[in-house]
Protein backbone atom coordinates (compact mmCIF):
# COMPACT_ATOMS: atom_id res chain seq x y z
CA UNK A 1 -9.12 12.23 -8.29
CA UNK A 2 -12.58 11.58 -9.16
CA UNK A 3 -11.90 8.94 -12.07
CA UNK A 4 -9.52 7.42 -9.26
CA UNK A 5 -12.11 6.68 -6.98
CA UNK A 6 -14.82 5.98 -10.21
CA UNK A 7 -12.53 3.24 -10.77
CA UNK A 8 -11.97 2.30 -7.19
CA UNK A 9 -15.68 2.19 -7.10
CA UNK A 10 -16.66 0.21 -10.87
CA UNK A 11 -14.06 -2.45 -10.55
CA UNK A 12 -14.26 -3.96 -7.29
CA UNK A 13 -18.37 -3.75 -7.53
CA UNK A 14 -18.00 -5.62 -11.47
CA UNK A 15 -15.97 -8.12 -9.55
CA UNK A 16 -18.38 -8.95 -6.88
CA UNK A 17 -21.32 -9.04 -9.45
CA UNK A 18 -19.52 -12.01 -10.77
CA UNK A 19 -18.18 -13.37 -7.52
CA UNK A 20 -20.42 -13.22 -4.66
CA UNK A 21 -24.35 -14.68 -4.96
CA UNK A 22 -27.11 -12.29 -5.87
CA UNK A 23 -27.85 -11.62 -2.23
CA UNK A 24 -24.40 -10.45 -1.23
CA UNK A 25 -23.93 -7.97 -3.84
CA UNK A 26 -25.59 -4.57 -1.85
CA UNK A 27 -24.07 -5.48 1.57
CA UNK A 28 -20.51 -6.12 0.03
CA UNK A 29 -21.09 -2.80 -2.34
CA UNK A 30 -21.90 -0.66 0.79
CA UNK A 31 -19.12 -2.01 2.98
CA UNK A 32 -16.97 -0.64 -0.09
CA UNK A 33 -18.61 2.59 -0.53
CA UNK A 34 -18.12 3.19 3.58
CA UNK A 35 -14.04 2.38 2.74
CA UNK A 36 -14.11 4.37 -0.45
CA UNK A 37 -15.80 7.41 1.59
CA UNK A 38 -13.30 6.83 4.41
CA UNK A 39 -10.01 6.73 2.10
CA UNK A 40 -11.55 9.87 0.63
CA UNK A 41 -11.87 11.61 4.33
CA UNK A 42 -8.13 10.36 5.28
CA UNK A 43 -7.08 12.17 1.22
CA UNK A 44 -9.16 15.46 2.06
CA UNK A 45 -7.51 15.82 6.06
CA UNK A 46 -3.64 15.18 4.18
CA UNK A 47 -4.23 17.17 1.35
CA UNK A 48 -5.85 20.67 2.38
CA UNK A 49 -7.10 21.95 -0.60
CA UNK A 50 -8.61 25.21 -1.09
CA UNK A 51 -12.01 25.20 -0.33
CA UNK A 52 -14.13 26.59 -3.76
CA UNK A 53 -17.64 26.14 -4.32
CA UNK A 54 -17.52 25.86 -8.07
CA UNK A 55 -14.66 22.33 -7.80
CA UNK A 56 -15.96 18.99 -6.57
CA UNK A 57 -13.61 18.21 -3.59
CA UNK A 58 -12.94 15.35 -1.64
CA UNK A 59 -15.35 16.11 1.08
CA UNK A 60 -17.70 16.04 -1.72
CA UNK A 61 -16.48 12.86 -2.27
CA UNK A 62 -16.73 11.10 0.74
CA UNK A 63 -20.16 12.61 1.48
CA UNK A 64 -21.42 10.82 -1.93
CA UNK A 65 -19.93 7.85 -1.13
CA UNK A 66 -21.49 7.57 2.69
CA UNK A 67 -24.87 8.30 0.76
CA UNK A 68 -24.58 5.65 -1.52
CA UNK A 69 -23.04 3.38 0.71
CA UNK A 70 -26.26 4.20 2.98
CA UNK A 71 -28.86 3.51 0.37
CA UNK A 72 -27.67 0.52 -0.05
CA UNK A 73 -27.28 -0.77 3.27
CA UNK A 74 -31.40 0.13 3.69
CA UNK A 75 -32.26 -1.52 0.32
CA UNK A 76 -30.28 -4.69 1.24
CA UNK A 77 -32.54 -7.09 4.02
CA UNK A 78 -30.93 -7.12 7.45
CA UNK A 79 -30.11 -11.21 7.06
CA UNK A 80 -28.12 -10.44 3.70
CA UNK A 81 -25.82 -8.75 5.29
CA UNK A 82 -25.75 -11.36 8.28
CA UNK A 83 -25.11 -13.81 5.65
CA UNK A 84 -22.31 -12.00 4.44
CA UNK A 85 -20.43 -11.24 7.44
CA UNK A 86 -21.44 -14.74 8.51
CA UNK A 87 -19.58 -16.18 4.99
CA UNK A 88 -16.93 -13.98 5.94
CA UNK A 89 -15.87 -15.05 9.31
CA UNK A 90 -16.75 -18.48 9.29
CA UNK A 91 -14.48 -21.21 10.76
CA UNK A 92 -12.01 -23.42 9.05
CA UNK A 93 -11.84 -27.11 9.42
CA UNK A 94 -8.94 -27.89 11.63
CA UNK A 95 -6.29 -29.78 9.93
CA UNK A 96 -5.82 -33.30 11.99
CA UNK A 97 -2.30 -33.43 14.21
């Protein structure tokens, strides 16, 4: 489960190195680190594992995920991540009649 969401995690974040501008990057990675940690809530309330202290579980999970999605959020400025919800929902052209 853990290489799962390692991969869930190192793939989409590669991608947006390459895709988004420099400035985008630590909004769009903690947006994805807040699904990720989500995904790994919804996995931990269907599965019910046992609860050991010696096993990573999925709460585990999740909780890294919300702290790393956090961190980034503070170290990325407030009008980044205006930018890229901005990019995000901006309007199309509207094709002539």
């Amino acid at each position: 489960m853990v290489t799962l969401f390692s991969l869930l995690t190192a793939l989409p974040a590669v991608l947006a190195l390459h895709m988004l501008e420099p400035e985008l990057v630590l909004p769009a990675f903690s947006v994805l680190l807040f699904v990720e940690a989500a995904f790994a809530v919804i996995a931990a309330r269907l599965i019910h594992a046992a609860d050991n202290a010696e096993d990573i579980t999925l709460w585990d999970l999740a909780g890294g995920f919300t702290l790393i999605g956090c961190a980034a959020a503070v170290l990325g400025e407030p009008d980044q991540a205006a930018l890229f919800l901005a990019e995000q929902g901006s309007p199309r052209a509207a094709s002539p009649p």
